[in-house]
C-alpha atoms as a PDB file:
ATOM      1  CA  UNK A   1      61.907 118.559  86.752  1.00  0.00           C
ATOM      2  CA  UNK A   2      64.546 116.312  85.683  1.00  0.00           C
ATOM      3  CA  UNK A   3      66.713 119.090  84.529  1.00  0.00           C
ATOM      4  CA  UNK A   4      65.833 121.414  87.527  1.00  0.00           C
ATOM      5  CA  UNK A   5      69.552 121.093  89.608  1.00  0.00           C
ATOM      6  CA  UNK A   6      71.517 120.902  86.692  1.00  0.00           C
ATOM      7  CA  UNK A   7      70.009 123.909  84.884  1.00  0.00           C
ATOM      8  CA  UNK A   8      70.162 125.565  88.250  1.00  0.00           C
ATOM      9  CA  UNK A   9      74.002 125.562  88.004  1.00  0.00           C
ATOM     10  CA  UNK A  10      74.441 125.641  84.420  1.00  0.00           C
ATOM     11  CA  UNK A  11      72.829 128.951  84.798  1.00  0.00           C
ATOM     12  CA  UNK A  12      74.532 130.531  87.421  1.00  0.00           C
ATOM     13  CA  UNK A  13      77.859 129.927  85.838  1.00  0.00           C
ATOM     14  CA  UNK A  14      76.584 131.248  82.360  1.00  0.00           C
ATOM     15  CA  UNK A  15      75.613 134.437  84.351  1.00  0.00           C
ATOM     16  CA  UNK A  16      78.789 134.689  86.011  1.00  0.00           C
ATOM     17  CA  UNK A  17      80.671 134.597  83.214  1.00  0.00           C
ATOM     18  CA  UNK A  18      78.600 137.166  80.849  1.00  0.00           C
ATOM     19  CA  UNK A  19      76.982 138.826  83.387  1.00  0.00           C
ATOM     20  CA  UNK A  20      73.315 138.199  81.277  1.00  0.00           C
ATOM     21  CA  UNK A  21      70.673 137.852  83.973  1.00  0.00           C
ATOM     22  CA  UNK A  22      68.603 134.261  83.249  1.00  0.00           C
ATOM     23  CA  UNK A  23      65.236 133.120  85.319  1.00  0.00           C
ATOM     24  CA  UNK A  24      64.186 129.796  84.461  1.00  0.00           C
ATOM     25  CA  UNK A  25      60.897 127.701  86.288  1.00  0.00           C
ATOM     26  CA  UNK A  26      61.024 124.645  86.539  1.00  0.00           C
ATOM     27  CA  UNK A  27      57.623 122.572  86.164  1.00  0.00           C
ATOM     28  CA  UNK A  28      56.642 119.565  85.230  1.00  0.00           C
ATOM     29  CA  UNK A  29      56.942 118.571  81.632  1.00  0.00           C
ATOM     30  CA  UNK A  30      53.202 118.400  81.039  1.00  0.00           C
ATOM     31  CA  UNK A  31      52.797 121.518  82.536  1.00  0.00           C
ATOM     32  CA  UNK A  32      55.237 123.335  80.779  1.00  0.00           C
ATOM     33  CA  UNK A  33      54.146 121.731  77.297  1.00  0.00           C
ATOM     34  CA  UNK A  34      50.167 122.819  77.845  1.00  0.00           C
ATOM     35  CA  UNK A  35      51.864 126.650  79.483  1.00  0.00           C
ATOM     36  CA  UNK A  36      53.744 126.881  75.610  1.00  0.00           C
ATOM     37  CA  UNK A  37      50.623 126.342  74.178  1.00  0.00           C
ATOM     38  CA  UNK A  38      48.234 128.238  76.011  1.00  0.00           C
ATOM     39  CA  UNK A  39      50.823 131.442  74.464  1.00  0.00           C
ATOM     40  CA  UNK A  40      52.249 131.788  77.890  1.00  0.00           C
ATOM     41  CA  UNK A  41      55.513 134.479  76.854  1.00  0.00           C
ATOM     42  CA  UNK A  42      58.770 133.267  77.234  1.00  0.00           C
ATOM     43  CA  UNK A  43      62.303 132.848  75.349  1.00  0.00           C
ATOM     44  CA  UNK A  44      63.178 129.382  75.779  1.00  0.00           C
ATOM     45  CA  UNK A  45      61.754 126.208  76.585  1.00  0.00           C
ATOM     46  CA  UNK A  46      63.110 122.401  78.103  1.00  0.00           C
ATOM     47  CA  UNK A  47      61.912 119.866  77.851  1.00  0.00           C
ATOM     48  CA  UNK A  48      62.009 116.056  76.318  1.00  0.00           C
ATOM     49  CA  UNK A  49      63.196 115.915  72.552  1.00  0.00           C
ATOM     50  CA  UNK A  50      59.566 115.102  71.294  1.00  0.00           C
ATOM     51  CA  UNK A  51      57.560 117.077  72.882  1.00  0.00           C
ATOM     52  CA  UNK A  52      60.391 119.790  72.120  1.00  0.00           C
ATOM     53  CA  UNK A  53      59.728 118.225  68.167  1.00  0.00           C
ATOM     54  CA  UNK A  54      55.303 119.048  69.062  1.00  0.00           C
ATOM     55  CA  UNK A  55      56.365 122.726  69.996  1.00  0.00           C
ATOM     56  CA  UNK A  56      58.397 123.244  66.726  1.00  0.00           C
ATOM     57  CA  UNK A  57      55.761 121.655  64.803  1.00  0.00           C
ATOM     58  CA  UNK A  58      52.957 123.119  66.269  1.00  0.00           C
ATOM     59  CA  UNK A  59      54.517 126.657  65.507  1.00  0.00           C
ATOM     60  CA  UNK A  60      55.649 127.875  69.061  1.00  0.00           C
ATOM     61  CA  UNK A  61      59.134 127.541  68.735  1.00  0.00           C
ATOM     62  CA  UNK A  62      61.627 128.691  65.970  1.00  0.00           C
ATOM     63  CA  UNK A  63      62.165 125.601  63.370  1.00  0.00           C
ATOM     64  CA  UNK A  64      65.821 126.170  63.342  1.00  0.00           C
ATOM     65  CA  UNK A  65      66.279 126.179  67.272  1.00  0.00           C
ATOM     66  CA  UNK A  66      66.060 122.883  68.746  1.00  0.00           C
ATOM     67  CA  UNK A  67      69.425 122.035  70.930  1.00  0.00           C
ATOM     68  CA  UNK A  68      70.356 118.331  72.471  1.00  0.00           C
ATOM     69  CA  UNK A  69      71.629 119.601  76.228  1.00  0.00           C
ATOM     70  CA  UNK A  70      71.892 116.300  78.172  1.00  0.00           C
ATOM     71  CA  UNK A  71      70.803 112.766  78.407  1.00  0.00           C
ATOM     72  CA  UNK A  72      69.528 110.917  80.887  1.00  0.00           C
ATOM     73  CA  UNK A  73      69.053 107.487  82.021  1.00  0.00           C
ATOM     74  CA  UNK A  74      65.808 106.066  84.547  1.00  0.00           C
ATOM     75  CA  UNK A  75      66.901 104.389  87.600  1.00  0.00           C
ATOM     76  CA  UNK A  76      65.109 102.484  90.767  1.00  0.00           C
ATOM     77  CA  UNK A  77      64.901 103.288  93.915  1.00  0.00           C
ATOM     78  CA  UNK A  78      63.709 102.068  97.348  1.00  0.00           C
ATOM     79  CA  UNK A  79      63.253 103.440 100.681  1.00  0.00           C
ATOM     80  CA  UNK A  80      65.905 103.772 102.720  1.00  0.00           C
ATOM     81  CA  UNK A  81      66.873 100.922 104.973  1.00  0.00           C
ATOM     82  CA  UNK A  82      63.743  98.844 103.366  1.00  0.00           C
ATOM     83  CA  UNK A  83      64.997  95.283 101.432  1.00  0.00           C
ATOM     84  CA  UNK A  84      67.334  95.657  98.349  1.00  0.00           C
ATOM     85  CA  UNK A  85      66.069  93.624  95.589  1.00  0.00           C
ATOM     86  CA  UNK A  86      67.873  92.630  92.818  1.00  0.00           C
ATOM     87  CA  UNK A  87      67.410  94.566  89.500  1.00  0.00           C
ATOM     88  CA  UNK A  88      70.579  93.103  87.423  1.00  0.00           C
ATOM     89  CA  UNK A  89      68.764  91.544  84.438  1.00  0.00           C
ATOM     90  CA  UNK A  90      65.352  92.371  82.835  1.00  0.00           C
ATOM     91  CA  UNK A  91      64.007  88.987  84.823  1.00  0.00           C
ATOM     92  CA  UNK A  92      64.812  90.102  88.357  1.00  0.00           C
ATOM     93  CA  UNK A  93      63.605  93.355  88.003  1.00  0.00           C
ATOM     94  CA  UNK A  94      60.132  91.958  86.389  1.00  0.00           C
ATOM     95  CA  UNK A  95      60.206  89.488  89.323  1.00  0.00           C
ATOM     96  CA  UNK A  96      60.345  92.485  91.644  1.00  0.00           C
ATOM     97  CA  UNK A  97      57.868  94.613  89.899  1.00  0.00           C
ATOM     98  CA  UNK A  98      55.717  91.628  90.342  1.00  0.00           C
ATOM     99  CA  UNK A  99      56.074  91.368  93.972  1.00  0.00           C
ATOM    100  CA  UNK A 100      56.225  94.988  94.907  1.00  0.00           C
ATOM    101  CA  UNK A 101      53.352  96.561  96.943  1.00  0.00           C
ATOM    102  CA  UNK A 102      53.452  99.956  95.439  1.00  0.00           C
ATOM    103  CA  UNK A 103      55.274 100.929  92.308  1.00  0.00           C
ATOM    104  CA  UNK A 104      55.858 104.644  91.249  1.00  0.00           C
ATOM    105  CA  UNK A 105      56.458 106.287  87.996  1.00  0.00           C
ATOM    106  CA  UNK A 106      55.796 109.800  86.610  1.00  0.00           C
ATOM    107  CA  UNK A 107      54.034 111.404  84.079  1.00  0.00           C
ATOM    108  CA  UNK A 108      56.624 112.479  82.143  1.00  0.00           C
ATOM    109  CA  UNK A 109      58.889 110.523  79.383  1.00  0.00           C
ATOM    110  CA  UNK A 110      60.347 108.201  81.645  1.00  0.00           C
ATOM    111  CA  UNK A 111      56.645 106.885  83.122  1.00  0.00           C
ATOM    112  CA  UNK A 112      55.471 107.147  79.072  1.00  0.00           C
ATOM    113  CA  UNK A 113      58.034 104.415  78.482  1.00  0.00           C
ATOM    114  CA  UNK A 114      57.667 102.205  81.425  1.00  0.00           C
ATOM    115  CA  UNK A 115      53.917 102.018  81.272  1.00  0.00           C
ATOM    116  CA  UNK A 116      55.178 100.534  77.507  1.00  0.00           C
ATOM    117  CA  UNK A 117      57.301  98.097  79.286  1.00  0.00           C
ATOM    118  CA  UNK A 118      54.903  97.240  81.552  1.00  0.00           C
ATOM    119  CA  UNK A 119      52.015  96.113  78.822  1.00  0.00           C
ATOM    120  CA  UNK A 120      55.290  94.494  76.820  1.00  0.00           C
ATOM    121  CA  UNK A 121      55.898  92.102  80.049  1.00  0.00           C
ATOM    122  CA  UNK A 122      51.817  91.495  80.244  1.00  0.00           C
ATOM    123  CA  UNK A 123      51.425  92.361  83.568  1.00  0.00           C
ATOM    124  CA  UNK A 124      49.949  95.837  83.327  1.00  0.00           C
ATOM    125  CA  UNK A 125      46.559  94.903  84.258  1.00  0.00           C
ATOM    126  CA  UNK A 126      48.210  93.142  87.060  1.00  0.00           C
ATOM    127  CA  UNK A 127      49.395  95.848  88.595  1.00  0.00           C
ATOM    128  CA  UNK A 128      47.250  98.709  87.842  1.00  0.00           C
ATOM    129  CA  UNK A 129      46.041  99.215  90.777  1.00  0.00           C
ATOM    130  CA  UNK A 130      49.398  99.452  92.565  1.00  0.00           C
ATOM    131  CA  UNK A 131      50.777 102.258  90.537  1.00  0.00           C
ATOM    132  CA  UNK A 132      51.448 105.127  92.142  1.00  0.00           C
ATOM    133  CA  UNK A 133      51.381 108.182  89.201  1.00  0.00           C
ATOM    134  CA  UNK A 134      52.370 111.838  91.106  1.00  0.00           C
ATOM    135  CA  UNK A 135      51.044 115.095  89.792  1.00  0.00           C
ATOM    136  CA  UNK A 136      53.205 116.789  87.275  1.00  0.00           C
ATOM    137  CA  UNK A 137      56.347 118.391  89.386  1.00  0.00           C
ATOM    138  CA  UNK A 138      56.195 116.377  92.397  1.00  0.00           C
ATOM    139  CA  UNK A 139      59.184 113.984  92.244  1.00  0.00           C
ATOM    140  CA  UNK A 140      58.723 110.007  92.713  1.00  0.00           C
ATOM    141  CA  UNK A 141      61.366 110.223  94.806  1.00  0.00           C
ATOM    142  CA  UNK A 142      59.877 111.719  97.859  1.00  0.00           C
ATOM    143  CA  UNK A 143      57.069 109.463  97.664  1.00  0.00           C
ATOM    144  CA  UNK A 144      59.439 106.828  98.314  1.00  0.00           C
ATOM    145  CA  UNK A 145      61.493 108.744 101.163  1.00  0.00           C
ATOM    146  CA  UNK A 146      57.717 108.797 102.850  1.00  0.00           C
ATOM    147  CA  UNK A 147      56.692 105.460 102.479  1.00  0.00           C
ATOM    148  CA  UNK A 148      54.224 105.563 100.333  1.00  0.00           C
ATOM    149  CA  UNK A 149      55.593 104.055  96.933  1.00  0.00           C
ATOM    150  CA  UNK A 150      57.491 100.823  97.707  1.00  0.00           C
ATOM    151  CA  UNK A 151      59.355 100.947  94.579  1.00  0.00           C
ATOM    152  CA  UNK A 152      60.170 103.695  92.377  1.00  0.00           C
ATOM    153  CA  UNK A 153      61.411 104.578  88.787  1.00  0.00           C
ATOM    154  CA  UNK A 154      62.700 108.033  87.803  1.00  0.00           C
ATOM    155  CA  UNK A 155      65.629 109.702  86.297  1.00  0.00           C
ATOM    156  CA  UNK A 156      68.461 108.824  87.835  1.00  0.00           C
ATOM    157  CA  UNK A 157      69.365 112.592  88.177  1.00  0.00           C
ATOM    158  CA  UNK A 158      65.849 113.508  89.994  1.00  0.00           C
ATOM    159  CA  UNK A 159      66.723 110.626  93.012  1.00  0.00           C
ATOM    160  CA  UNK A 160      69.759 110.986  93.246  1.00  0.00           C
ATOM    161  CA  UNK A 161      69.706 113.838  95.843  1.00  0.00           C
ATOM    162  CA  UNK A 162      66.888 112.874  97.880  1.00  0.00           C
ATOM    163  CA  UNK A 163      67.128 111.883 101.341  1.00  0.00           C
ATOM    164  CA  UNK A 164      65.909 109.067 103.098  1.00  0.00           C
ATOM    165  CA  UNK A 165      66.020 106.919  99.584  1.00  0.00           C
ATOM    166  CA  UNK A 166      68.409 104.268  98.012  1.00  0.00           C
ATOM    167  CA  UNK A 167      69.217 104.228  94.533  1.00  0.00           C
ATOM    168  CA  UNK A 168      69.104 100.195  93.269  1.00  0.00           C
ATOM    169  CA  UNK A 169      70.787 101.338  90.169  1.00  0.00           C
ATOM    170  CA  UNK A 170      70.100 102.389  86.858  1.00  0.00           C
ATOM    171  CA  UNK A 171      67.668  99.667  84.630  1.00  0.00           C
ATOM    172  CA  UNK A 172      69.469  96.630  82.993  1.00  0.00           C
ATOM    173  CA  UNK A 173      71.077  97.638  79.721  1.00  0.00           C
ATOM    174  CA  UNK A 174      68.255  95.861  77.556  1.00  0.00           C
ATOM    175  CA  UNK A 175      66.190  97.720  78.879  1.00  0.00           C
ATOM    176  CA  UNK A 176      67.198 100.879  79.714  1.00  0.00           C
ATOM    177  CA  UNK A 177      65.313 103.665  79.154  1.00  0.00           C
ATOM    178  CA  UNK A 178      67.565 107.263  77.606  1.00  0.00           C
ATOM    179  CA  UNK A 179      65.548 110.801  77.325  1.00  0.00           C
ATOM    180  CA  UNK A 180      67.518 113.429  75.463  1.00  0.00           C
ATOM    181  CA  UNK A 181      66.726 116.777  76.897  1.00  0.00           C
ATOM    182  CA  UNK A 182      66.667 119.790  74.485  1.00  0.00           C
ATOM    183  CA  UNK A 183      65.971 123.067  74.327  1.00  0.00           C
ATOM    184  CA  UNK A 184      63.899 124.815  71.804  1.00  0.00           C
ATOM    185  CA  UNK A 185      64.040 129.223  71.108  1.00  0.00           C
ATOM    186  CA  UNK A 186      60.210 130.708  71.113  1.00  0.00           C
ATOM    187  CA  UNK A 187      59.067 131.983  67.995  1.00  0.00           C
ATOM    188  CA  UNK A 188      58.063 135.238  69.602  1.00  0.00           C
ATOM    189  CA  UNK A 189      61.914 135.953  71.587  1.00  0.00           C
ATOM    190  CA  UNK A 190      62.787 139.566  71.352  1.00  0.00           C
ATOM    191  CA  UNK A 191      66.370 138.299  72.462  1.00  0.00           C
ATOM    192  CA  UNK A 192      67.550 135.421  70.062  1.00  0.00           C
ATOM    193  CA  UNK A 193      70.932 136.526  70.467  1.00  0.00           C
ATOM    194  CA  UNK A 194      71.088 136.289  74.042  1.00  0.00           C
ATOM    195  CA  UNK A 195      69.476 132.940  74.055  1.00  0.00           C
ATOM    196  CA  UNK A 196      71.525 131.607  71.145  1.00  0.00           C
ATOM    197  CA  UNK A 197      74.788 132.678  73.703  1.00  0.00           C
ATOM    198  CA  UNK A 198      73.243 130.807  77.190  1.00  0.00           C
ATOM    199  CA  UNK A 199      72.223 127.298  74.932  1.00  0.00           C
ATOM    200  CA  UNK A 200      76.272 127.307  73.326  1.00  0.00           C
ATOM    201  CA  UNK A 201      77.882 127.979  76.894  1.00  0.00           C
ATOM    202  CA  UNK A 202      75.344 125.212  78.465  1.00  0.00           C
ATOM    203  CA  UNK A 203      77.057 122.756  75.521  1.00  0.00           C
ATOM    204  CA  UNK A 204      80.668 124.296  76.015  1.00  0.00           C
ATOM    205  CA  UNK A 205      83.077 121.342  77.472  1.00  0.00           C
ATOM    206  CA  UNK A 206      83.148 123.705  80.808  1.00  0.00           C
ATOM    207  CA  UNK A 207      79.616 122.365  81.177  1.00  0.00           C
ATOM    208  CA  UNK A 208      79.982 118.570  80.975  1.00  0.00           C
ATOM    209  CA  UNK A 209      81.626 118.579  84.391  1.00  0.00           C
ATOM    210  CA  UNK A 210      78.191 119.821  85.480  1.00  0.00           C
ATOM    211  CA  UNK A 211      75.943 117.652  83.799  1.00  0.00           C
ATOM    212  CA  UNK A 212      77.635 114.584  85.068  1.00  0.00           C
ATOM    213  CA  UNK A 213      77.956 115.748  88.519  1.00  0.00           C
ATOM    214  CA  UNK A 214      73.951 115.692  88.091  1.00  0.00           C
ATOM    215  CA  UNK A 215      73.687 111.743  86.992  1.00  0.00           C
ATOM    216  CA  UNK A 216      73.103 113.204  83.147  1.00  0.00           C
ATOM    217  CA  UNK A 217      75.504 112.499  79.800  1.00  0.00           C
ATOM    218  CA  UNK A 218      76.912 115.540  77.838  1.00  0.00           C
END
């Protein structure tokens, strides 16, 4: 879901410019893992750079195929018009993490990693039972805009278009969490050329413009 704006637009101008015609869904990552592997047909797949690594291992995607599109970093968010804590070192932001009522991650890489954090800073049993997990697809982000998660962490480009939220910032530097999104070609594509030509134009330089416009590094 990370990806979902930016691909939306890297898309349309690939289509514009070669007149191919591209559908892509966008799930959650878990979802869209377990779909690959159920034998679900497609011709190319997005998703975080290991679980891209499973696929290729695991015999669902080509060996030769995987392709680094963007990375992205995790950021926090709060509520709109709620308290702005500060998150400038790795101390405030366990101070705040501490304090919070509600904290919200997903299930994705970015949650993976902070649940990591989280046991490295000895206070996940702490706060276990103020974690707020989504289902796979449904952005943090709105959970905050409701109310419902005091304090959440997501990629930066998956809050920063939501309503009714403020974005803290991204996590301190010694901390900071990077997922490299990549694409990987499915073993059983009847049109590897095709795909081969929409993963180069979504790395050309005409698409970095794109990709930062959407919080994410070429």
């Amino acid at each position: 879901m990370a990806t979902r704006l930016v691909l939306t637009e890297l898309v349309a101008a690939f289509q514009r410019r070669s007149g191919a015609n591209v559908v892509i869904e966008s799930v959650g990552g878990v979802d869209a893992a377990r779909r690959v592997q159920a034998g679900e047909a497609f011709d190319f797949v997005i998703l975080a750079s290991d679980a891209i690594d499973t696929l290729i291992a695991s015999g669902h995607l080509r060996s030769d195929s995987k392709v680094e599109l963007v990375r992205s970093s995790v950021a926090v968010a709060v509520r709109a018009g709620a308290p702005e804590p500060d998150i400038s070192t790795e101390h405030a932001l366990l101070d705040v993490v501490r304090t919070a009522r509600s904290i919200g991650y997903s299930t994705g890489p970015s949650g993976v990693a902070l649940a990591r954090l989280f046991e490295r800073w000895g206070i996940a049993q702490d706060i276990k039972d103020r974690i707020v997990i989504p289902p796979p697809g449904t952005p943090v982000a709105t959970l905050v805009a409701s109310g419902e998660v005091e304090l959440g962490f997501q990629q930066f480009s998956e809050l920063m278009h939501q309503e009714s939220i403020h974005v803290l910032g991204a996590l301190p530097p010694a901390i900071q969490i990077i997922t490299s999104f990549c694409a990987g070609v499915g073993s059983g594509t009847r049109q590897l050329g095709a795909v081969r030509a929409l993963l180069d134009d979504m790395n050309s330089p005409a698409a970095d413009s794109i990709k930062r416009r959407h919080g994410m590094v070429p």
